[in-house]
PDB file of N, CA and C in Angstrom:
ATOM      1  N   UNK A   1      49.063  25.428 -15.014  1.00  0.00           N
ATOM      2  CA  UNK A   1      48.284  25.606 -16.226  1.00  0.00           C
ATOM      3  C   UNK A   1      46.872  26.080 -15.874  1.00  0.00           C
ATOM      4  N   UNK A   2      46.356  27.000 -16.886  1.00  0.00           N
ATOM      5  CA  UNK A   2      45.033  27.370 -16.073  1.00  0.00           C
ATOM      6  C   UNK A   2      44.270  27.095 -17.607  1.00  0.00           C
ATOM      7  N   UNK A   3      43.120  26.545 -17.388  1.00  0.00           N
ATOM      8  CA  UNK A   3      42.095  26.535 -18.408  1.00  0.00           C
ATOM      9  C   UNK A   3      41.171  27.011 -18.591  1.00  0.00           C
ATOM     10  N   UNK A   4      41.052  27.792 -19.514  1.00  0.00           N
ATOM     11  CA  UNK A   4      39.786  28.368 -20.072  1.00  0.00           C
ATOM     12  C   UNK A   4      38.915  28.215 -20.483  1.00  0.00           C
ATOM     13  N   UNK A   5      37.779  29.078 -19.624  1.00  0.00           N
ATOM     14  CA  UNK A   5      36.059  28.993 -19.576  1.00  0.00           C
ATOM     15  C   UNK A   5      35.729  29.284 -20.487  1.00  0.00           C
ATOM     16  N   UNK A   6      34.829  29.006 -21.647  1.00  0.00           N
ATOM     17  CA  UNK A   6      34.119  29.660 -22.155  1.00  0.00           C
ATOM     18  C   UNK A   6      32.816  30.239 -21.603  1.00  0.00           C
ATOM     19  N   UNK A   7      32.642  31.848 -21.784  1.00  0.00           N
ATOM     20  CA  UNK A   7      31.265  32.351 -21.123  1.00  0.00           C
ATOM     21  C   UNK A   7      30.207  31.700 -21.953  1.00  0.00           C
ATOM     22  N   UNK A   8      29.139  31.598 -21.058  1.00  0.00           N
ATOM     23  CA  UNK A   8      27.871  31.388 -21.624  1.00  0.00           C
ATOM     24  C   UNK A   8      26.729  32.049 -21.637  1.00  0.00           C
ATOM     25  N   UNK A   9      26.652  32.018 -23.275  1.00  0.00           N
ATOM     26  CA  UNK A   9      26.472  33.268 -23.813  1.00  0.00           C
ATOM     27  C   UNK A   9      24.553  32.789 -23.988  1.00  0.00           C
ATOM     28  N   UNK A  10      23.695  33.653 -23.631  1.00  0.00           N
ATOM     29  CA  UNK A  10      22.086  32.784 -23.609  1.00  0.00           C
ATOM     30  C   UNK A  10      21.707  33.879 -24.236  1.00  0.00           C
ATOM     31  N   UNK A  11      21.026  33.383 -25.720  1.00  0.00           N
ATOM     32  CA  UNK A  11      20.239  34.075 -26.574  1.00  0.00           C
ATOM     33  C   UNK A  11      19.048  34.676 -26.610  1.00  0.00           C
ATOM     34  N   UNK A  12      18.703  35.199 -27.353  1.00  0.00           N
ATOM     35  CA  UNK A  12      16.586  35.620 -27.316  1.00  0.00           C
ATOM     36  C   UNK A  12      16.038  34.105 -27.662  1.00  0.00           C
ATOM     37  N   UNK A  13      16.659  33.153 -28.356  1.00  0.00           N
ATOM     38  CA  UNK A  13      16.192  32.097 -29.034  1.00  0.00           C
ATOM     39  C   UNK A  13      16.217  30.858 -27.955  1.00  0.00           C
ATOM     40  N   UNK A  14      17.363  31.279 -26.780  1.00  0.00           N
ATOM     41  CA  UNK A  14      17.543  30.141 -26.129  1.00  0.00           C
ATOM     42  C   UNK A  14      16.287  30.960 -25.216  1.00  0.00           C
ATOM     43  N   UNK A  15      16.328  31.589 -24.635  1.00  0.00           N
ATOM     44  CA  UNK A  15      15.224  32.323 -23.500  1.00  0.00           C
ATOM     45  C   UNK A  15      13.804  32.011 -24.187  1.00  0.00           C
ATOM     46  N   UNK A  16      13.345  31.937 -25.167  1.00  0.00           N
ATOM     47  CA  UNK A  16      11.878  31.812 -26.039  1.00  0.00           C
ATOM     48  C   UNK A  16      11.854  29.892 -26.176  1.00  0.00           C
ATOM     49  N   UNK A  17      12.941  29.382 -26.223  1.00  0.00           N
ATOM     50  CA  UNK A  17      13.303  28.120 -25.897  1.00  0.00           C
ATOM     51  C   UNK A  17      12.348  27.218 -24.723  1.00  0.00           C
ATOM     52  N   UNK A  18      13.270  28.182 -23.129  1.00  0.00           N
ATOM     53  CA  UNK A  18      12.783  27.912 -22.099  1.00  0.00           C
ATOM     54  C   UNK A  18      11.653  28.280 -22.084  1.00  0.00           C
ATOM     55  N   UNK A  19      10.958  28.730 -22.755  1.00  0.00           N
ATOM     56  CA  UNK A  19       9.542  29.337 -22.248  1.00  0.00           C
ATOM     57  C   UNK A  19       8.714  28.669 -22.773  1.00  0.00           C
ATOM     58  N   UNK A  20       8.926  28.334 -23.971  1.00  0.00           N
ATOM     59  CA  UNK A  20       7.835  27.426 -24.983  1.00  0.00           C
ATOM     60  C   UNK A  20       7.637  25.790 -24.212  1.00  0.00           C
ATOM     61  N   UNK A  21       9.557  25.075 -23.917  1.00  0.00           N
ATOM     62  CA  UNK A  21       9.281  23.972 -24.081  1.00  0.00           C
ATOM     63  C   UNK A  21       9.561  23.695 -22.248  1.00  0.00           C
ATOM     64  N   UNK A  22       9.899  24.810 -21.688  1.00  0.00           N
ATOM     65  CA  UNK A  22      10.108  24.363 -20.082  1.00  0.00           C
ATOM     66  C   UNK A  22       9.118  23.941 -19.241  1.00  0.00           C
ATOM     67  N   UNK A  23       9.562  23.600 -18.155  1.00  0.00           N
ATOM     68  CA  UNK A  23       8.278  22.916 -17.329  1.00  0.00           C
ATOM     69  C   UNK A  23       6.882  23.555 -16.785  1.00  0.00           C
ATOM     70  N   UNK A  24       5.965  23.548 -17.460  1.00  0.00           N
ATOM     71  CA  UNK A  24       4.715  24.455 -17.186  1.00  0.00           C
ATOM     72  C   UNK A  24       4.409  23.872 -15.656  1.00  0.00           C
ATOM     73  N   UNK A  25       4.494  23.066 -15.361  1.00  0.00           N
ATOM     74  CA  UNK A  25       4.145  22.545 -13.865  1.00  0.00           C
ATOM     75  C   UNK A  25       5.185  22.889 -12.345  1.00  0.00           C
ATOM     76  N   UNK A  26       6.270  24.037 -12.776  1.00  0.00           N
ATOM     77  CA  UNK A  26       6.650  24.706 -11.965  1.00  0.00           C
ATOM     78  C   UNK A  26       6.166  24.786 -10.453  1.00  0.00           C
ATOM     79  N   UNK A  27       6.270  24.438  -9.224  1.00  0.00           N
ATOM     80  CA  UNK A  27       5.754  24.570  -8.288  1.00  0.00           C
ATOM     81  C   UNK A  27       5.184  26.124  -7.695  1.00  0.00           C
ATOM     82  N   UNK A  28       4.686  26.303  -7.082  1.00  0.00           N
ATOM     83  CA  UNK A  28       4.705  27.599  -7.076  1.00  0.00           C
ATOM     84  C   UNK A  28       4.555  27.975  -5.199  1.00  0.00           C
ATOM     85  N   UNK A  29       4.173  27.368  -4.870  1.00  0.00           N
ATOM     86  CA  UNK A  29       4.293  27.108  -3.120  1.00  0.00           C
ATOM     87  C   UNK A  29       5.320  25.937  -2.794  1.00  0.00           C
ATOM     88  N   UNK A  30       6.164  26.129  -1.444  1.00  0.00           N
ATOM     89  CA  UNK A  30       7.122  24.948  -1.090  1.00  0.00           C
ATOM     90  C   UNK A  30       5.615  23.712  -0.084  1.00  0.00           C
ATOM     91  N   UNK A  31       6.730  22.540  -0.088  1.00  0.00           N
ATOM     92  CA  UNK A  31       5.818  21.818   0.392  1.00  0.00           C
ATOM     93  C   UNK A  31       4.943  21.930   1.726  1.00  0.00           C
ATOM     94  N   UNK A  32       5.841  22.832   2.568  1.00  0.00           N
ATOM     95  CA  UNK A  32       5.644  23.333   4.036  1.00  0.00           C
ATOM     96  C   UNK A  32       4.325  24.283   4.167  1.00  0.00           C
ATOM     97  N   UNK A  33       4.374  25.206   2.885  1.00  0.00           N
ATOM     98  CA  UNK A  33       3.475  26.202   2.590  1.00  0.00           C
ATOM     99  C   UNK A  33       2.411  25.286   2.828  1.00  0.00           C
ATOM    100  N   UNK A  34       2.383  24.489   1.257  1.00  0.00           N
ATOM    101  CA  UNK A  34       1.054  23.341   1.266  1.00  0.00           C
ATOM    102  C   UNK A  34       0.533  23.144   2.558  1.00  0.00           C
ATOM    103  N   UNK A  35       1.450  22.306   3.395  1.00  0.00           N
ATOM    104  CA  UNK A  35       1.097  21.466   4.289  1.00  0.00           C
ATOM    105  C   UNK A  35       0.111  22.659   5.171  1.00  0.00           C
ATOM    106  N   UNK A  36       0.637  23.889   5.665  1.00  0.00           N
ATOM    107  CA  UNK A  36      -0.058  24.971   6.595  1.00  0.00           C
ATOM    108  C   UNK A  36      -0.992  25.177   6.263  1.00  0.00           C
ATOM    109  N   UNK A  37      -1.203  25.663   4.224  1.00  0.00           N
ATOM    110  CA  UNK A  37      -2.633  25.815   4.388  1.00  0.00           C
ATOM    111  C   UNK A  37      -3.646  24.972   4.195  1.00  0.00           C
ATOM    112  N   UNK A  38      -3.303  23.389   3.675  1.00  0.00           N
ATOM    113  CA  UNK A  38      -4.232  22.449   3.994  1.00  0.00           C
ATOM    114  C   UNK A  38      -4.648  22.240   4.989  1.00  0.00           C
ATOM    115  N   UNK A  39      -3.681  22.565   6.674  1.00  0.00           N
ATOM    116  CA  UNK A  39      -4.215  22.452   7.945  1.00  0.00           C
ATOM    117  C   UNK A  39      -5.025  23.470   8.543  1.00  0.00           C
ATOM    118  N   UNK A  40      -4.635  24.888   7.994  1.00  0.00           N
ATOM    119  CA  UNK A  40      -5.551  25.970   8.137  1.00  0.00           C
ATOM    120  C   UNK A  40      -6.640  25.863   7.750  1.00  0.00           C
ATOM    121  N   UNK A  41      -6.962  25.196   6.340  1.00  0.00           N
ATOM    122  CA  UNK A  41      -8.370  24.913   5.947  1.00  0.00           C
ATOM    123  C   UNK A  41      -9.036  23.540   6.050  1.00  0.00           C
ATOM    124  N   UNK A  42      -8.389  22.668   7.142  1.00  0.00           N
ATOM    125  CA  UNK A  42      -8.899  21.720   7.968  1.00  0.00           C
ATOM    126  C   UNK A  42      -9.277  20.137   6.651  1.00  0.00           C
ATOM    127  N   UNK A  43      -7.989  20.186   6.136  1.00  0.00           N
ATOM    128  CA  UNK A  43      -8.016  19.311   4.941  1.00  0.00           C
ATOM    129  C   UNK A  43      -7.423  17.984   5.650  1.00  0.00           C
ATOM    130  N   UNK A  44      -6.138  18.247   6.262  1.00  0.00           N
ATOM    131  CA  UNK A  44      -5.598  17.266   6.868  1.00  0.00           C
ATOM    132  C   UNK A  44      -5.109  17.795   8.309  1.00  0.00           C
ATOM    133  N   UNK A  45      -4.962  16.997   9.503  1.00  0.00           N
ATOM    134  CA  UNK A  45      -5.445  17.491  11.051  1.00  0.00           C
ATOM    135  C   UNK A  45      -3.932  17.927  10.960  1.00  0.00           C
ATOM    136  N   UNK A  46      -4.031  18.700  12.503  1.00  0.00           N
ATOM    137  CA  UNK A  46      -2.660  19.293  12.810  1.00  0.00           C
ATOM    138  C   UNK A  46      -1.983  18.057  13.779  1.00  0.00           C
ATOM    139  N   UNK A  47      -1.140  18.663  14.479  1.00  0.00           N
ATOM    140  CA  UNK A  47      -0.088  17.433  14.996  1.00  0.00           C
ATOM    141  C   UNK A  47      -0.817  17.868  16.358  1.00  0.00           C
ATOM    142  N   UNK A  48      -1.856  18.624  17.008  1.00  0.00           N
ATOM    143  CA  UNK A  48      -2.143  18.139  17.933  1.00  0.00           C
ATOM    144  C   UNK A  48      -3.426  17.258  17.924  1.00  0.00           C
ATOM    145  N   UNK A  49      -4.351  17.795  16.713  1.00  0.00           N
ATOM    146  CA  UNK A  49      -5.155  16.497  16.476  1.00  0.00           C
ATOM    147  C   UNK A  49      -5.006  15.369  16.620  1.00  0.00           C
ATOM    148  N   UNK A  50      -3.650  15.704  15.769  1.00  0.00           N
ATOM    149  CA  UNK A  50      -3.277  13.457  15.229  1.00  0.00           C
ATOM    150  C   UNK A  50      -3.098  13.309  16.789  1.00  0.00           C
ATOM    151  N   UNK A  51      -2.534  13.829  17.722  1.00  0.00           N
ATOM    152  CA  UNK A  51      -2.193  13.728  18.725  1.00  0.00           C
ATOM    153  C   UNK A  51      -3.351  12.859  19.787  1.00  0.00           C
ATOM    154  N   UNK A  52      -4.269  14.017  20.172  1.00  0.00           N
ATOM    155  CA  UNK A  52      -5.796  13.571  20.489  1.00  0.00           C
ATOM    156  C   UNK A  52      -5.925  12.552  19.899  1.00  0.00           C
ATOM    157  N   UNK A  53      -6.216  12.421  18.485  1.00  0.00           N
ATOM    158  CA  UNK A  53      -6.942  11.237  17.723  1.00  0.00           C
ATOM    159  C   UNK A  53      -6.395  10.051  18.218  1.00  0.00           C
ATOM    160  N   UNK A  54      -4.982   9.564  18.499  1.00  0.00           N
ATOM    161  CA  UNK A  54      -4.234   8.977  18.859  1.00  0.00           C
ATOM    162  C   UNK A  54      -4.473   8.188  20.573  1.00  0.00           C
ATOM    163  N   UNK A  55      -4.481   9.367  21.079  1.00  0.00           N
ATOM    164  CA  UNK A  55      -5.098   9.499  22.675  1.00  0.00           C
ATOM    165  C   UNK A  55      -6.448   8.676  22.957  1.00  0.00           C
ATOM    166  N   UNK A  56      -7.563   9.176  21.779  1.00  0.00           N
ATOM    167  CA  UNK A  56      -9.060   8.291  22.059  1.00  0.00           C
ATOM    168  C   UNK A  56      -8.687   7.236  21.701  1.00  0.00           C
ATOM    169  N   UNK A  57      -7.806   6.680  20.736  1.00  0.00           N
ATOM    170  CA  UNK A  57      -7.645   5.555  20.047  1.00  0.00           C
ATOM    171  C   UNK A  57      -7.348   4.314  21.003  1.00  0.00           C
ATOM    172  N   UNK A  58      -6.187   4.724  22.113  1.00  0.00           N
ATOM    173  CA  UNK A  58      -5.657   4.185  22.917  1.00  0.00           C
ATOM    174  C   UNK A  58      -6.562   4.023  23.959  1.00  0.00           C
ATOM    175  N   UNK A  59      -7.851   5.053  24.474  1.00  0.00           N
ATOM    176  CA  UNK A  59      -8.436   4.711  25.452  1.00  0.00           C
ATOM    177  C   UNK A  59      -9.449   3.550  25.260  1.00  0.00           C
ATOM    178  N   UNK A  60      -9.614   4.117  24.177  1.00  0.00           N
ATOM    179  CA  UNK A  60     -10.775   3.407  23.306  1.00  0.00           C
ATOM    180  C   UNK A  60     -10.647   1.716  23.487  1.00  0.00           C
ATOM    181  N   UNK A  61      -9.161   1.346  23.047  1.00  0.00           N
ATOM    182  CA  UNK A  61      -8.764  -0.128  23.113  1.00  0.00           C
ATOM    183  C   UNK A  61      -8.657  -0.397  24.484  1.00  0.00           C
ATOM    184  N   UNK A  62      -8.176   0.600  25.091  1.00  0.00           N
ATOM    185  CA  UNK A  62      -8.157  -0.254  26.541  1.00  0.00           C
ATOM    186  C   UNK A  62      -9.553  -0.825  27.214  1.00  0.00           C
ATOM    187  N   UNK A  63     -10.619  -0.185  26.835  1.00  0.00           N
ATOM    188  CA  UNK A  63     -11.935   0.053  27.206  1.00  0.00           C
ATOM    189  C   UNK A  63     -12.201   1.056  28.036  1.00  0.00           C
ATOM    190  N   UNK A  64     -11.690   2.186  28.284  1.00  0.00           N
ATOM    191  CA  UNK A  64     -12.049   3.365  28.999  1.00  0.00           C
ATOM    192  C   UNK A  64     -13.093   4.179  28.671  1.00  0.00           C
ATOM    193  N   UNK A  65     -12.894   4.338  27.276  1.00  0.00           N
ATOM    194  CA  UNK A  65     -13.512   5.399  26.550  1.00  0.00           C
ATOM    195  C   UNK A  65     -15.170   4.696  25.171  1.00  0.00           C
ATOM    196  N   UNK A  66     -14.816   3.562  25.876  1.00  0.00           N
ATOM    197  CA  UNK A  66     -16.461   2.459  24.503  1.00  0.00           C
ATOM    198  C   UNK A  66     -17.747   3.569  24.851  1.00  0.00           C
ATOM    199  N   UNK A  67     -18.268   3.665  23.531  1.00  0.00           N
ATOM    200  CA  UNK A  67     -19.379   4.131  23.484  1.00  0.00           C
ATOM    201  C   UNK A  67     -20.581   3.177  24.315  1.00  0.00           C
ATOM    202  N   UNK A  68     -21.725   4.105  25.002  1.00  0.00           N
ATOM    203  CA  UNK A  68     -22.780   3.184  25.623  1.00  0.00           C
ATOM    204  C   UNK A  68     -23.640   2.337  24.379  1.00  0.00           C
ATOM    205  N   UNK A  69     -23.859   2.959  23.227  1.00  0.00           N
ATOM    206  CA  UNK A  69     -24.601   2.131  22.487  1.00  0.00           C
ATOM    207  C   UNK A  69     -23.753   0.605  21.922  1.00  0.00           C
ATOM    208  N   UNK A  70     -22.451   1.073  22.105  1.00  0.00           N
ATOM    209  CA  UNK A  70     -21.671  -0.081  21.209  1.00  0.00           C
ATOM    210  C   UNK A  70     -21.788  -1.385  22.374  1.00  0.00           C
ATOM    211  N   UNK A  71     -21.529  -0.834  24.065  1.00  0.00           N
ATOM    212  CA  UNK A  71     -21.657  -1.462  25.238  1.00  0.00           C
ATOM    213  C   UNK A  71     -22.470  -2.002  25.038  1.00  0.00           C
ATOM    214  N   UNK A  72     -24.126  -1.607  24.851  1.00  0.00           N
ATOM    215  CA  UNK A  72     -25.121  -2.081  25.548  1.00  0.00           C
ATOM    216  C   UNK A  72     -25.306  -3.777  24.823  1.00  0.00           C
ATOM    217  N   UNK A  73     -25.206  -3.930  23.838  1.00  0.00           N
ATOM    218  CA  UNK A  73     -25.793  -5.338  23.155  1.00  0.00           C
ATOM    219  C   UNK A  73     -24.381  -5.557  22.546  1.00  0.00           C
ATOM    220  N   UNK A  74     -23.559  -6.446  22.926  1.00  0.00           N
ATOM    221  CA  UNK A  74     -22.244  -6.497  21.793  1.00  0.00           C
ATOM    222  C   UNK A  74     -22.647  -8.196  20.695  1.00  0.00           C
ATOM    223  N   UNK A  75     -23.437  -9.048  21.501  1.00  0.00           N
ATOM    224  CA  UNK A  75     -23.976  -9.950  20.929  1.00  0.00           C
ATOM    225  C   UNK A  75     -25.116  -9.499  19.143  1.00  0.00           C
ATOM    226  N   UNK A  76     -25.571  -8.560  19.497  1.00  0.00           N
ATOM    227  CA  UNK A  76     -26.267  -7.930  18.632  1.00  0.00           C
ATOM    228  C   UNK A  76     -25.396  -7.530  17.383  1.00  0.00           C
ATOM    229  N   UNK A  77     -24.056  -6.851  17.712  1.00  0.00           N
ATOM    230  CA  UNK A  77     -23.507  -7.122  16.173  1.00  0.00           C
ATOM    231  C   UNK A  77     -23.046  -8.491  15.768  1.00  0.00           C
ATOM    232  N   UNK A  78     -22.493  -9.260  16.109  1.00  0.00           N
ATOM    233  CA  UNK A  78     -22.211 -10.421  15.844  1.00  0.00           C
ATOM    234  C   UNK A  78     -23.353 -11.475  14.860  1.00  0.00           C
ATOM    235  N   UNK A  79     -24.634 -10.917  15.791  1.00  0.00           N
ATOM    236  CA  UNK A  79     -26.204 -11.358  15.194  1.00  0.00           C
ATOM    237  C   UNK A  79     -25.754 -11.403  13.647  1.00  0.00           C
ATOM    238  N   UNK A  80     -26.237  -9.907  13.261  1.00  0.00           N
ATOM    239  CA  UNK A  80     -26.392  -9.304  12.489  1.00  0.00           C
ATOM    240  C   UNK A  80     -24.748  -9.542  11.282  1.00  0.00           C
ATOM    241  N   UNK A  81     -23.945  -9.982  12.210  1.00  0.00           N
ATOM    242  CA  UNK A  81     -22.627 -10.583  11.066  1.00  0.00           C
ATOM    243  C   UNK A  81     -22.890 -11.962  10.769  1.00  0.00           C
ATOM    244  N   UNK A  82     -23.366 -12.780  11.492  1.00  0.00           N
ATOM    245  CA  UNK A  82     -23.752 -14.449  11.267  1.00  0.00           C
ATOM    246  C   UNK A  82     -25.406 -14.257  10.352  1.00  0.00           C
ATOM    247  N   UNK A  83     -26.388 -13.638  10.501  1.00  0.00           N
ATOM    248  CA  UNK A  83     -27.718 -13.221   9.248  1.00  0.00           C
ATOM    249  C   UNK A  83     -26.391 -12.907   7.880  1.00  0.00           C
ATOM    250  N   UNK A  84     -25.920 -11.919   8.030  1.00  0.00           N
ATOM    251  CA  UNK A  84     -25.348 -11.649   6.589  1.00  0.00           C
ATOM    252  C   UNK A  84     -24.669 -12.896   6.203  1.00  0.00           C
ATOM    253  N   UNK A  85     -23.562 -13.683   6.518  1.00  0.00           N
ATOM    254  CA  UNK A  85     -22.300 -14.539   6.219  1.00  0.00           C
ATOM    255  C   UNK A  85     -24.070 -16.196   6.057  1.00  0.00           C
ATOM    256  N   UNK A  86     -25.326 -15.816   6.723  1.00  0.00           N
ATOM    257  CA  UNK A  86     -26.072 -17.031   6.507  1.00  0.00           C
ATOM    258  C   UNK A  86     -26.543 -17.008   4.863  1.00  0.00           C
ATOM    259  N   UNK A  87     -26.651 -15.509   4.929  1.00  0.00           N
ATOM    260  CA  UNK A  87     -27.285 -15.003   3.225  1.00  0.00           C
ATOM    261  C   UNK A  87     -26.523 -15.028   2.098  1.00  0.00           C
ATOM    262  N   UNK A  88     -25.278 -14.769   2.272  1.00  0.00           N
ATOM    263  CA  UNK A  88     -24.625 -14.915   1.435  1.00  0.00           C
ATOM    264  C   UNK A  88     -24.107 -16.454   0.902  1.00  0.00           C
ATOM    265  N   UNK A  89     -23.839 -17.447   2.332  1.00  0.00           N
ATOM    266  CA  UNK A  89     -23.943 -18.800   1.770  1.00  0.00           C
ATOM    267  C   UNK A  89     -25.166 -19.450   1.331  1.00  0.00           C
ATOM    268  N   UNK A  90     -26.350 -19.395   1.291  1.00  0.00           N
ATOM    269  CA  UNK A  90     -27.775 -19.073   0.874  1.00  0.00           C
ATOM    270  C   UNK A  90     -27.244 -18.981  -0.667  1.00  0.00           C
ATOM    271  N   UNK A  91     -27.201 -17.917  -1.285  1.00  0.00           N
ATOM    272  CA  UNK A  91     -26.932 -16.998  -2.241  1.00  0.00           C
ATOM    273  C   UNK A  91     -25.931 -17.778  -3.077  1.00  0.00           C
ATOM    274  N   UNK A  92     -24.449 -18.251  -2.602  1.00  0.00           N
ATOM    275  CA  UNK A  92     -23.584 -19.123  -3.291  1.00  0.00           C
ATOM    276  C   UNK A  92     -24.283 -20.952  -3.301  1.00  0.00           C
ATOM    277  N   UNK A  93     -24.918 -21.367  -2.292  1.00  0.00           N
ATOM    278  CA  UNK A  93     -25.643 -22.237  -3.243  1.00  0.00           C
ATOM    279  C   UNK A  93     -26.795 -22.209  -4.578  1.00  0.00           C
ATOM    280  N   UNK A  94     -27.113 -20.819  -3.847  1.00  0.00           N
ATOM    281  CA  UNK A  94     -28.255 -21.106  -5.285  1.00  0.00           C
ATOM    282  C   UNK A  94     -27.739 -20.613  -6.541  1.00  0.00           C
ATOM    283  N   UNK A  95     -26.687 -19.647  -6.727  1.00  0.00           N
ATOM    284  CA  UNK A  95     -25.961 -19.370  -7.507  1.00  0.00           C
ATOM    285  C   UNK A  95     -24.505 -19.940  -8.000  1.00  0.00           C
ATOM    286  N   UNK A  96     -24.080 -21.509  -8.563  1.00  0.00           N
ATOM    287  CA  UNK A  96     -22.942 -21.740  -8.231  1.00  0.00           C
ATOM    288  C   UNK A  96     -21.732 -21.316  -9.114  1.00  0.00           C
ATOM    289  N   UNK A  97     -20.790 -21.521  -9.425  1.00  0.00           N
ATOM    290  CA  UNK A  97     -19.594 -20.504  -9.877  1.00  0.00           C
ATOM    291  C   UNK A  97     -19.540 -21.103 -11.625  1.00  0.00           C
ATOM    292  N   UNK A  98     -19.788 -19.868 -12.366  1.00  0.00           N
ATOM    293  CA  UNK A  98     -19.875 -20.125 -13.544  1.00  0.00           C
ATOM    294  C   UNK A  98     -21.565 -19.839 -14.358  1.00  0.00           C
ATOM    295  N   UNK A  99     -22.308 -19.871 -13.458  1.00  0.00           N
ATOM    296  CA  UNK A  99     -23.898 -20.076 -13.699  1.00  0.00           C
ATOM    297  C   UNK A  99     -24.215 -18.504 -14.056  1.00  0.00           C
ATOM    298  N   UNK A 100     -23.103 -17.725 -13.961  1.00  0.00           N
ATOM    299  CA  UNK A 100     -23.429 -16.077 -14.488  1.00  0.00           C
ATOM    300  C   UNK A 100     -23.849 -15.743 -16.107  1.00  0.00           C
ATOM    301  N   UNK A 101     -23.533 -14.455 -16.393  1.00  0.00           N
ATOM    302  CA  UNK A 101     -23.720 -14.388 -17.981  1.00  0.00           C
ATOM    303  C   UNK A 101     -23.085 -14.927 -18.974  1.00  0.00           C
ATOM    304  N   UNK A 102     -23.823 -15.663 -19.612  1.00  0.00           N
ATOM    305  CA  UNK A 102     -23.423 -16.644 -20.665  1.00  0.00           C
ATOM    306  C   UNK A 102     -23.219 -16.303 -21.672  1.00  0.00           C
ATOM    307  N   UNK A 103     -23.295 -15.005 -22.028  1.00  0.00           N
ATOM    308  CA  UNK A 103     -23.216 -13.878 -23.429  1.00  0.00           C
ATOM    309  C   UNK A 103     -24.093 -14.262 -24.469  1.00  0.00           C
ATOM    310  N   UNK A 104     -25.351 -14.490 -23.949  1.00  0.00           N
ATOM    311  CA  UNK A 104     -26.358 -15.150 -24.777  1.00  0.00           C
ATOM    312  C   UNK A 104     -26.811 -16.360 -25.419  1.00  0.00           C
ATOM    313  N   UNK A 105     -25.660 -16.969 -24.686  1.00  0.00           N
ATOM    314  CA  UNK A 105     -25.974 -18.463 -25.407  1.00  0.00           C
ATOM    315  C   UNK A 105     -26.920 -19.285 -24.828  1.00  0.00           C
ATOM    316  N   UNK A 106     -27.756 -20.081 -25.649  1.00  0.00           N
ATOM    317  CA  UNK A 106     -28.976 -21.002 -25.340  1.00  0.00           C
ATOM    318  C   UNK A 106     -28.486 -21.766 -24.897  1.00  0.00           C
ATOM    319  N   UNK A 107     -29.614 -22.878 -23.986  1.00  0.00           N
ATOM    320  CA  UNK A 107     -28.994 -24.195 -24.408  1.00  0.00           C
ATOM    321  C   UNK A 107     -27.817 -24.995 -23.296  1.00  0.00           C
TER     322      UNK A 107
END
């Protein structure tokens, strides 16, 4: 038994159809495209960057590669993290939870 197709038959009405109500957000470059010329115009790194970036990252942790300023005083950031964490508990006593805007109320 063989069954029969009906052809499909596409109008001026169905074609003015697709055009009015079809997807205006059509892609118009594939994703690969994207990706080349965001790396050509230095938006996101290439795979030998990430590569490098990767490379300092690792020396970096081992300690091969520490900057001299970060070397020279490491006590000095720590300072400067125990002043802040002193100010801010400072700050939560004198301010305690709830003591904010009262939406105008007296009293």
């Amino acid at each position: 038994q063989s069954t029969w197709v009906r052809p499909i038959m596409i109008s001026k009405r169905d074609i003015e159809q697709l055009r009015v109500f079809g997807d205006p957000n059509r892609p118009t470059v594939t994703i690969e495209e994207w990706a080349e010329m965001q790396m050509a115009r230095g938006a996101i790194p290439t795979a030998e960057q990430t590569h490098e970036a990767m490379r300092q990252a690792a020396l970096h942790a081992a300690g091969l590669g520490a900057d001299d300023a970060a070397a020279a005083d490491p006590d000095e950031v720590s300072d400067a993290d125990a002043l802040k964490a002193r100010k801010w508990d400072d700050w939560k006593d004198d301010n305690p939870r709830g003591s904010g805007n009262t939406m105008g109320r007296i009293g």
